[in-house]
C-alpha atoms as a PDB file:
ATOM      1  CA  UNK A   1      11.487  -8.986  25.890  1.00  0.00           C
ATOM      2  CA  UNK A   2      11.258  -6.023  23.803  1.00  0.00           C
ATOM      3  CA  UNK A   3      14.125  -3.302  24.223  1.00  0.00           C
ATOM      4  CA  UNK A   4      12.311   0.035  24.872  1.00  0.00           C
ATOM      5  CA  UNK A   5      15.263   1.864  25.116  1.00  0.00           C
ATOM      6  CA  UNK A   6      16.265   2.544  21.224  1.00  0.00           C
ATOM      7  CA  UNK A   7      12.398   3.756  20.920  1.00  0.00           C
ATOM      8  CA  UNK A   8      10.497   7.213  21.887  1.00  0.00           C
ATOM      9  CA  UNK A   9       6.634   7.136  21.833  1.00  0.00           C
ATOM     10  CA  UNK A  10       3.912   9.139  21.034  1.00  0.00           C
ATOM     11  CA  UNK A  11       0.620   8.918  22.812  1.00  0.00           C
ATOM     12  CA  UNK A  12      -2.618  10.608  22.084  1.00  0.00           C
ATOM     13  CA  UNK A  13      -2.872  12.534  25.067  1.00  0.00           C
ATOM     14  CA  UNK A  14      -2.467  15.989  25.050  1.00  0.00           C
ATOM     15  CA  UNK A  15      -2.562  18.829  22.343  1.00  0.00           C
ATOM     16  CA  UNK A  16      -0.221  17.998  20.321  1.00  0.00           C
ATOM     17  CA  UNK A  17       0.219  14.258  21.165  1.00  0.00           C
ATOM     18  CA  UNK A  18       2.629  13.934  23.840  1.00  0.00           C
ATOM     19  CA  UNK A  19       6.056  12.467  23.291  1.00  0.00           C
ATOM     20  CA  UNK A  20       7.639  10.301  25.824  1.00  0.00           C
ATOM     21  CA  UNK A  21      11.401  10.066  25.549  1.00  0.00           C
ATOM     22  CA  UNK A  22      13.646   7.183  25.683  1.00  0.00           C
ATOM     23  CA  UNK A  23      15.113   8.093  29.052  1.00  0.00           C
ATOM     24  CA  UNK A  24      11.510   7.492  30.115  1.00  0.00           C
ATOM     25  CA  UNK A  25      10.513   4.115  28.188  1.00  0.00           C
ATOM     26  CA  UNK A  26      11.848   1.386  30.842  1.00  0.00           C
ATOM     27  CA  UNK A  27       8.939   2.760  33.497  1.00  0.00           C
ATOM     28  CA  UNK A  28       6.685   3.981  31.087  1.00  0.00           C
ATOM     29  CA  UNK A  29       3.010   2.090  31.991  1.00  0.00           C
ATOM     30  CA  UNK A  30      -0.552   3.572  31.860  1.00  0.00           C
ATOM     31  CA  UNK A  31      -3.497   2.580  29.257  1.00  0.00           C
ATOM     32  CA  UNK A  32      -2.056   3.829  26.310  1.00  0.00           C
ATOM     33  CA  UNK A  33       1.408   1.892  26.666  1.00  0.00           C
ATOM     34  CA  UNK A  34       0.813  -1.326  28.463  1.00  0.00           C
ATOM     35  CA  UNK A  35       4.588  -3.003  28.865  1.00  0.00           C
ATOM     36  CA  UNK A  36       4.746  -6.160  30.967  1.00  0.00           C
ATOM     37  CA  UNK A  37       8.293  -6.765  29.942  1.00  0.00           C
ATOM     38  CA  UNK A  38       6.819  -9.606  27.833  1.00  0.00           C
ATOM     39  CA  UNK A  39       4.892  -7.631  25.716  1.00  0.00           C
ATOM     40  CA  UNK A  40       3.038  -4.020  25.211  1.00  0.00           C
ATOM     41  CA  UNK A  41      -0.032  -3.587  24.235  1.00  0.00           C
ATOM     42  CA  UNK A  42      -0.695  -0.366  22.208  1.00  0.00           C
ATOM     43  CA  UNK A  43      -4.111   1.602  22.479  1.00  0.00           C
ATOM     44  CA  UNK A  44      -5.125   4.745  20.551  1.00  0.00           C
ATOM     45  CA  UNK A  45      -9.068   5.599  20.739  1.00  0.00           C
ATOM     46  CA  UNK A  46     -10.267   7.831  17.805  1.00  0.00           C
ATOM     47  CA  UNK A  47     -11.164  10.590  20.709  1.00  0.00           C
ATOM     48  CA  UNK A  48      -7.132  10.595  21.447  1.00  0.00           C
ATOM     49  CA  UNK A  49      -5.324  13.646  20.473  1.00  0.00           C
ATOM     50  CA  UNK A  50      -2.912  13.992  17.637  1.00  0.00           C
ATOM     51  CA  UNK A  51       0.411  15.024  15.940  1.00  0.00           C
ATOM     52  CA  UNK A  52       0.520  18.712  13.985  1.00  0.00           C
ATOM     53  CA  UNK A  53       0.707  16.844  10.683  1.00  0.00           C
ATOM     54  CA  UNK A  54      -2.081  14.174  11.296  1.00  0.00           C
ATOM     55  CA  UNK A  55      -5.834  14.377  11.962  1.00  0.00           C
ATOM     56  CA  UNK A  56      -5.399  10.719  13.705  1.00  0.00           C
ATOM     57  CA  UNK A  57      -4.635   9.509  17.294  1.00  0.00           C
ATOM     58  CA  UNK A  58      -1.574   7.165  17.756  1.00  0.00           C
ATOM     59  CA  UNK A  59       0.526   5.238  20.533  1.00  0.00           C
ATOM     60  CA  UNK A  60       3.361   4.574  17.937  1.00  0.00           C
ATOM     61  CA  UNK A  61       7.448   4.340  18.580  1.00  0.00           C
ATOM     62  CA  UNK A  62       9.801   6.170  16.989  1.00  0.00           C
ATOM     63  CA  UNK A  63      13.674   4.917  16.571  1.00  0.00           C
ATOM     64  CA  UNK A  64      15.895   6.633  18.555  1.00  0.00           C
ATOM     65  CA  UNK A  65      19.722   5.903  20.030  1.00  0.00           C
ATOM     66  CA  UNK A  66      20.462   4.624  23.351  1.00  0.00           C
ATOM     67  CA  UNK A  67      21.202   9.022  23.985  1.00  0.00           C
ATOM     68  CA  UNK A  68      17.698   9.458  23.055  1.00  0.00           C
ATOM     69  CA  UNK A  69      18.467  11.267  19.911  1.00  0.00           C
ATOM     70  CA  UNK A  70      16.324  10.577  16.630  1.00  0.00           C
ATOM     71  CA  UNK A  71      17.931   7.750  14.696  1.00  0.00           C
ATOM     72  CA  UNK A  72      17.625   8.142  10.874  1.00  0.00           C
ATOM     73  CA  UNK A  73      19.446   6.480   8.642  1.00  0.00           C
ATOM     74  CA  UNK A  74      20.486   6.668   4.270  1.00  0.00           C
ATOM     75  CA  UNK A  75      19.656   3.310   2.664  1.00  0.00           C
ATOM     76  CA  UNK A  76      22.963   2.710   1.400  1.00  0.00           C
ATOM     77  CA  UNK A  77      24.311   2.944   5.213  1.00  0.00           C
ATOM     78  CA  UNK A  78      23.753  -0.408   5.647  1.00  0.00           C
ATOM     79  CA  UNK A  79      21.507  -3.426   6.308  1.00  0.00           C
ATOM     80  CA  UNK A  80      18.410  -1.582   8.064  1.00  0.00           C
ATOM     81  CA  UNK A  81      15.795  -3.792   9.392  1.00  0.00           C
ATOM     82  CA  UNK A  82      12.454  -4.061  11.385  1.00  0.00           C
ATOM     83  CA  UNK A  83      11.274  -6.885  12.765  1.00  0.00           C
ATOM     84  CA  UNK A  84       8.299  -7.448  15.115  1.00  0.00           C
ATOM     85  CA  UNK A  85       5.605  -9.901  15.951  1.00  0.00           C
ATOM     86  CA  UNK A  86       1.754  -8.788  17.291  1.00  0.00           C
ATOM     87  CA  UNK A  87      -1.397  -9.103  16.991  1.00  0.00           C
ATOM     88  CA  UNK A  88      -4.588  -6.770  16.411  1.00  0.00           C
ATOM     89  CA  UNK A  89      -6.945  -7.006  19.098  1.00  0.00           C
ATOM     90  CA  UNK A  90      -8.994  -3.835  18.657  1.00  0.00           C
ATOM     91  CA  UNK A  91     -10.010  -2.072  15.398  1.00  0.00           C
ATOM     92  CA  UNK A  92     -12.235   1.767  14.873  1.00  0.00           C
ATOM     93  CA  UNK A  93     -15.399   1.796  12.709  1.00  0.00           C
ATOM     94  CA  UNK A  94     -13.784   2.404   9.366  1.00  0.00           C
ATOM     95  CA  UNK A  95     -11.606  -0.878  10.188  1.00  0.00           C
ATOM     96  CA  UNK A  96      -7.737   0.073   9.694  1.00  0.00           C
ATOM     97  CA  UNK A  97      -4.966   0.563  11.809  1.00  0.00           C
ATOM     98  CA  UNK A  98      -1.194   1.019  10.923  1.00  0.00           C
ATOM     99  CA  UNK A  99       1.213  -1.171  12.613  1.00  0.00           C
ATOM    100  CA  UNK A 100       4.452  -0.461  11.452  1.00  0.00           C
ATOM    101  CA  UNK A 101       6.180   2.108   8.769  1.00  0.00           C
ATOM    102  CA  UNK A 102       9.526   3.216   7.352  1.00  0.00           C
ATOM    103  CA  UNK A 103       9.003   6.777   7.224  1.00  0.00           C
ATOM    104  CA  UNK A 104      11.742   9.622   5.810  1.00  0.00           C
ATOM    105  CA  UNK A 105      12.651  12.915   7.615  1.00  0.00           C
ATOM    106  CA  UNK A 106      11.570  16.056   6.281  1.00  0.00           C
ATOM    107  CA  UNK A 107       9.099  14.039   3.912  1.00  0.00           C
ATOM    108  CA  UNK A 108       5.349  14.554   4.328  1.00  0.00           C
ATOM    109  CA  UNK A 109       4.548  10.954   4.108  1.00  0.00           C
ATOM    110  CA  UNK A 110       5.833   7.869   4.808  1.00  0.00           C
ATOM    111  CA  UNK A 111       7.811   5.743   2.562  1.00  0.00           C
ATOM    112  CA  UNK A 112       5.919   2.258   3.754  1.00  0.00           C
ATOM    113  CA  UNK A 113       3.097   1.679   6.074  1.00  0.00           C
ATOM    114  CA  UNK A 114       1.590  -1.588   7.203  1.00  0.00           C
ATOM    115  CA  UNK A 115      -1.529  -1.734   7.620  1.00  0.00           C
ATOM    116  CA  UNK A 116      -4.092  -4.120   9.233  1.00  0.00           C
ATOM    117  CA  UNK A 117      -7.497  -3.690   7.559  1.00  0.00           C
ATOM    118  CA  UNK A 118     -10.883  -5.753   8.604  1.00  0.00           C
ATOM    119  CA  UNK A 119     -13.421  -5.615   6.319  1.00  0.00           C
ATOM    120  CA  UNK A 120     -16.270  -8.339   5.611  1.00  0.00           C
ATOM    121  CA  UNK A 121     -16.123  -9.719   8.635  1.00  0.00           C
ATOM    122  CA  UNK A 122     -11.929 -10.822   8.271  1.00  0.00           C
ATOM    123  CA  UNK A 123      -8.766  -9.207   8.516  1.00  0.00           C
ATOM    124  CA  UNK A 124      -5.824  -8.402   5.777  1.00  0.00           C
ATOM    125  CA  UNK A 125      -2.740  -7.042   5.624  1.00  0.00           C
ATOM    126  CA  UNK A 126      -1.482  -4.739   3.403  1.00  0.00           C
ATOM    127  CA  UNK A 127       1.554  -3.326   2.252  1.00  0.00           C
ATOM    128  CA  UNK A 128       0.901   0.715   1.564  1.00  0.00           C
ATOM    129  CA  UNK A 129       4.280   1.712  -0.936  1.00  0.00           C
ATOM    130  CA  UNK A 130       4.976   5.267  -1.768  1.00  0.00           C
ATOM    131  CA  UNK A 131       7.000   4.801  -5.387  1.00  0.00           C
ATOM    132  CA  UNK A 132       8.279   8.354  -5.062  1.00  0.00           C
ATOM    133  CA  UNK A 133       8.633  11.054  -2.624  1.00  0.00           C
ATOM    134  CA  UNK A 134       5.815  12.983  -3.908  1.00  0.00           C
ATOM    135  CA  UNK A 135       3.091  10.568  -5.624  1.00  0.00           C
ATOM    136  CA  UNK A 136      -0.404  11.548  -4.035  1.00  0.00           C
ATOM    137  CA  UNK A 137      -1.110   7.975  -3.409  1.00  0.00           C
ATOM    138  CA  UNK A 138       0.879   4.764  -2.130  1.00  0.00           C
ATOM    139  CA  UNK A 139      -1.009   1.773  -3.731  1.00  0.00           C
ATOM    140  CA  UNK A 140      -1.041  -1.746  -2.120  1.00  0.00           C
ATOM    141  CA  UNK A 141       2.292  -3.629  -3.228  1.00  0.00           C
ATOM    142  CA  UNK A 142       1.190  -6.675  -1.248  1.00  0.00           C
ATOM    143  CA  UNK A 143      -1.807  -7.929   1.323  1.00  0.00           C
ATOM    144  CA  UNK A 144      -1.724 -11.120   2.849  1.00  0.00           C
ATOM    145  CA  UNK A 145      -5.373 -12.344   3.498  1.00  0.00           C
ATOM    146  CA  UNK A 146      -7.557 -13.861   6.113  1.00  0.00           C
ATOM    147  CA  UNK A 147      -5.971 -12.615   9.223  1.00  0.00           C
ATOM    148  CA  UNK A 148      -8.432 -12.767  11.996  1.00  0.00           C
ATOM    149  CA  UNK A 149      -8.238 -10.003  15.158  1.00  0.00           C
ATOM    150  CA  UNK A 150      -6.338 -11.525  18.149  1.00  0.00           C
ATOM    151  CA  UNK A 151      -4.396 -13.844  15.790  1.00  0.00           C
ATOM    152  CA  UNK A 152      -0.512 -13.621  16.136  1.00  0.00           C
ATOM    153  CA  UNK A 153       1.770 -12.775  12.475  1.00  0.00           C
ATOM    154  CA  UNK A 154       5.305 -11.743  11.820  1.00  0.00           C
ATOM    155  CA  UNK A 155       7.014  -9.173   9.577  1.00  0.00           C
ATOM    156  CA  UNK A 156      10.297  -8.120   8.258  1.00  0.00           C
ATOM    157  CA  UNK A 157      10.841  -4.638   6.739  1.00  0.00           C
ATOM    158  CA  UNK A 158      14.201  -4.657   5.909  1.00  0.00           C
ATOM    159  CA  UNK A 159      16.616  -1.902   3.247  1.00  0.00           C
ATOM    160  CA  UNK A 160      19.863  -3.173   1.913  1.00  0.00           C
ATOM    161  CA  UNK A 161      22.615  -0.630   0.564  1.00  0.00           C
ATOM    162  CA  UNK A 162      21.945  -0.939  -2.977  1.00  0.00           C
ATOM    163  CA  UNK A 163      18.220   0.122  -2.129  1.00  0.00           C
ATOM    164  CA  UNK A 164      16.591  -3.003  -2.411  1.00  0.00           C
ATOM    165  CA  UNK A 165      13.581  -3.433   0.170  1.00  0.00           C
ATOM    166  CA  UNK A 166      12.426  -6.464   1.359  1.00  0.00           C
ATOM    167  CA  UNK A 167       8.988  -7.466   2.856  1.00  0.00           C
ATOM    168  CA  UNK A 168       7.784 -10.167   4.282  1.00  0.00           C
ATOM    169  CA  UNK A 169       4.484 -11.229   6.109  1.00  0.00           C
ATOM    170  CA  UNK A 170       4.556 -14.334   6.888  1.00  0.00           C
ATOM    171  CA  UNK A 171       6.150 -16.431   4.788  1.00  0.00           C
ATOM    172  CA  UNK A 172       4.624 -14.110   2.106  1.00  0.00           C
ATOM    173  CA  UNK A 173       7.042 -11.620   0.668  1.00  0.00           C
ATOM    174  CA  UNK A 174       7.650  -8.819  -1.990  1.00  0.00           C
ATOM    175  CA  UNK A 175      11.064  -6.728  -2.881  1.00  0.00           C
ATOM    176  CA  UNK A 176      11.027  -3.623  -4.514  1.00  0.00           C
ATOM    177  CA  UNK A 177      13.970  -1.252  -5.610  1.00  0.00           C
ATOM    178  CA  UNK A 178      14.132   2.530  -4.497  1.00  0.00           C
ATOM    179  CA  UNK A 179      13.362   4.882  -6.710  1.00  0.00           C
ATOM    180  CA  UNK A 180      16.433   7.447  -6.856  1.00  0.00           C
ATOM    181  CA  UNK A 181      13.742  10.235  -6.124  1.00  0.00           C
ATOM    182  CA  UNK A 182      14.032   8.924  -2.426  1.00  0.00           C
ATOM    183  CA  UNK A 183      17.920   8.191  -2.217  1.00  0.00           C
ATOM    184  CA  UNK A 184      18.701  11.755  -0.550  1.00  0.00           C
ATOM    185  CA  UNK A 185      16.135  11.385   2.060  1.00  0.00           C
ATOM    186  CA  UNK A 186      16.766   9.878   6.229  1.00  0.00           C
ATOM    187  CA  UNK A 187      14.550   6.785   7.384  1.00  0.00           C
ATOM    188  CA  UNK A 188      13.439   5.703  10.454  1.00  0.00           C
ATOM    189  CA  UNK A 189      11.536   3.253  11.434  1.00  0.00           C
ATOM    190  CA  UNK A 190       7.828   3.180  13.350  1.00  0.00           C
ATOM    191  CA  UNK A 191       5.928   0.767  15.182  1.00  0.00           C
ATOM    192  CA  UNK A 192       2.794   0.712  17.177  1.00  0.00           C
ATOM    193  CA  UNK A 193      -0.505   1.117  16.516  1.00  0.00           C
ATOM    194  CA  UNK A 194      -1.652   4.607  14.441  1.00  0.00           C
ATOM    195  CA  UNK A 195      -5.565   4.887  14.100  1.00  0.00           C
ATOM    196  CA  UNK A 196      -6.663   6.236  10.749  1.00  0.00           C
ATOM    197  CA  UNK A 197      -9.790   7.371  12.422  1.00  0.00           C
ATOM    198  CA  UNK A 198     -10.933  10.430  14.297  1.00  0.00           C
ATOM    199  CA  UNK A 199     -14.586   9.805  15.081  1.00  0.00           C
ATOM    200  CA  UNK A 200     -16.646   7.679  17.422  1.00  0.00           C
ATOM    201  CA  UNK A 201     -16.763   7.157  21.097  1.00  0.00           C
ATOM    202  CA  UNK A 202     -13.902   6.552  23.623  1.00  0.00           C
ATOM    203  CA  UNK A 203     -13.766   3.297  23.779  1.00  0.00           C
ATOM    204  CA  UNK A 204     -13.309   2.941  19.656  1.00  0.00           C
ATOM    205  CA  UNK A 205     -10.137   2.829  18.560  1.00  0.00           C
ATOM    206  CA  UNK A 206      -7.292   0.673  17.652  1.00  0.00           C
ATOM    207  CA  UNK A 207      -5.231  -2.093  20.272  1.00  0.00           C
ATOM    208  CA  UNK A 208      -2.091  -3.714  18.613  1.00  0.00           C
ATOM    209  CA  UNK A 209       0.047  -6.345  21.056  1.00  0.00           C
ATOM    210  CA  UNK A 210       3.689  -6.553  20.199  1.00  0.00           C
ATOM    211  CA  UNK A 211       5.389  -9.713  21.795  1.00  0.00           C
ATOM    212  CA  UNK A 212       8.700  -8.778  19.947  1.00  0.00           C
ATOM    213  CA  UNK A 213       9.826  -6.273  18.460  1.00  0.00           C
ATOM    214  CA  UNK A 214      13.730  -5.681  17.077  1.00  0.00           C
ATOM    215  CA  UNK A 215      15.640  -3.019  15.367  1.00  0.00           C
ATOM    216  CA  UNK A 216      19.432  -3.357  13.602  1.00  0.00           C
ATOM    217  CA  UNK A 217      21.560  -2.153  11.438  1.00  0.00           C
ATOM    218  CA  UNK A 218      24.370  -3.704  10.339  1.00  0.00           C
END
């Protein structure tokens, strides 16, 4: 079971996207948000509507408290970590879809994002890693290969107080240290599915299933 209520979500429906609020998660069911209580299955189609600050449709979770507030958090607040297990089902044209991401208030882009990509026929998984605050690019730091859609993988993003982050895919992991050029900043964690495309028909798009997902900080 996956607890819904430390998450908001946005869905791409609506101009901007709409956000649903935690006080709403526990009933929250339609085709964009599919929660059995076992799992939810994610679905953003590359016709769906969008944030201010992004030209691409999501159905993605933001951390919240149990009040419904925004939770952010300093890395050297504690042990911070994301853990979930999915699978992609559904992929757009141009093949990626983001499934999960540390990202920093008042930042313009996210720390970490990982991404599923397909391409030649298979799928990967990559680690996107912003180095500092305002590099143009975040280059791959890790990608875990031959993933096929509809197959089932783990992950653990997790921040320790002295900065160090941890990934792991798998049994396939990388750490990193934070650069002090992001040691001012407030995280929060994201999970979902976030289509980075924008064109097509309806029924393109990107479907993640989460079977468990889990938030702490210690």
């Amino acid at each position: 079971m996956i607890d819904v209520t430390v998450w908001s979500v946005t869905l791409p429906v609506q101009t901007p996207a709409q956000v649903v609020a935690t006080k709403a998660m526990p009933s929250l069911k339609n085709k964009y948000f599919d929660n059995n209580g076992q799992r939810i299955v994610f679905w953003a189609p590359v016709t769906g509507s969008h944030t201010g600050n992004s030209n691409y449709p999501r159905s993605e979770l933001r951390e919240t408290s149990k009040d419904g507030k925004h939770r952010n958090w300093r890395y050297n607040s504690g042990i911070n970590t994301l853990k979930g297990e999915l699978t992609v089902n559904q992929v757009p044209s141009e093949g990626r879809v983001v499934v999960a991401q540390i990202h920093a208030k008042n930042a313009p882009t996210p720390l970490l994002k990982l991404v599923y990509r397909y391409e030649k026929g298979t799928g990967n998984i990559d680690v996107e890693y912003r180095f500092k605050p305002k590099d143009k690019k975040s280059p791959v730091i890790l990608t875990v290969p031959k993933v096929p859609l509809n197959k089932s993988f783990s992950y653990t993003l997790q921040m320790d107080k002295q900065g160090q982050l941890t990934m792991l895919i798998g049994k396939s992991g990388k750490q990193v240290k934070l650069d002090k050029s992001w040691q001012g900043y407030d995280f929060y964690f994201k999970a979902g599915v976030y289509t980075l495309d924008n064109k097509g028909y309806s029924n393109e798009g990107g479907k993640v299933t989460y079977t468990k997902l889990n938030v702490s900080h210690k």
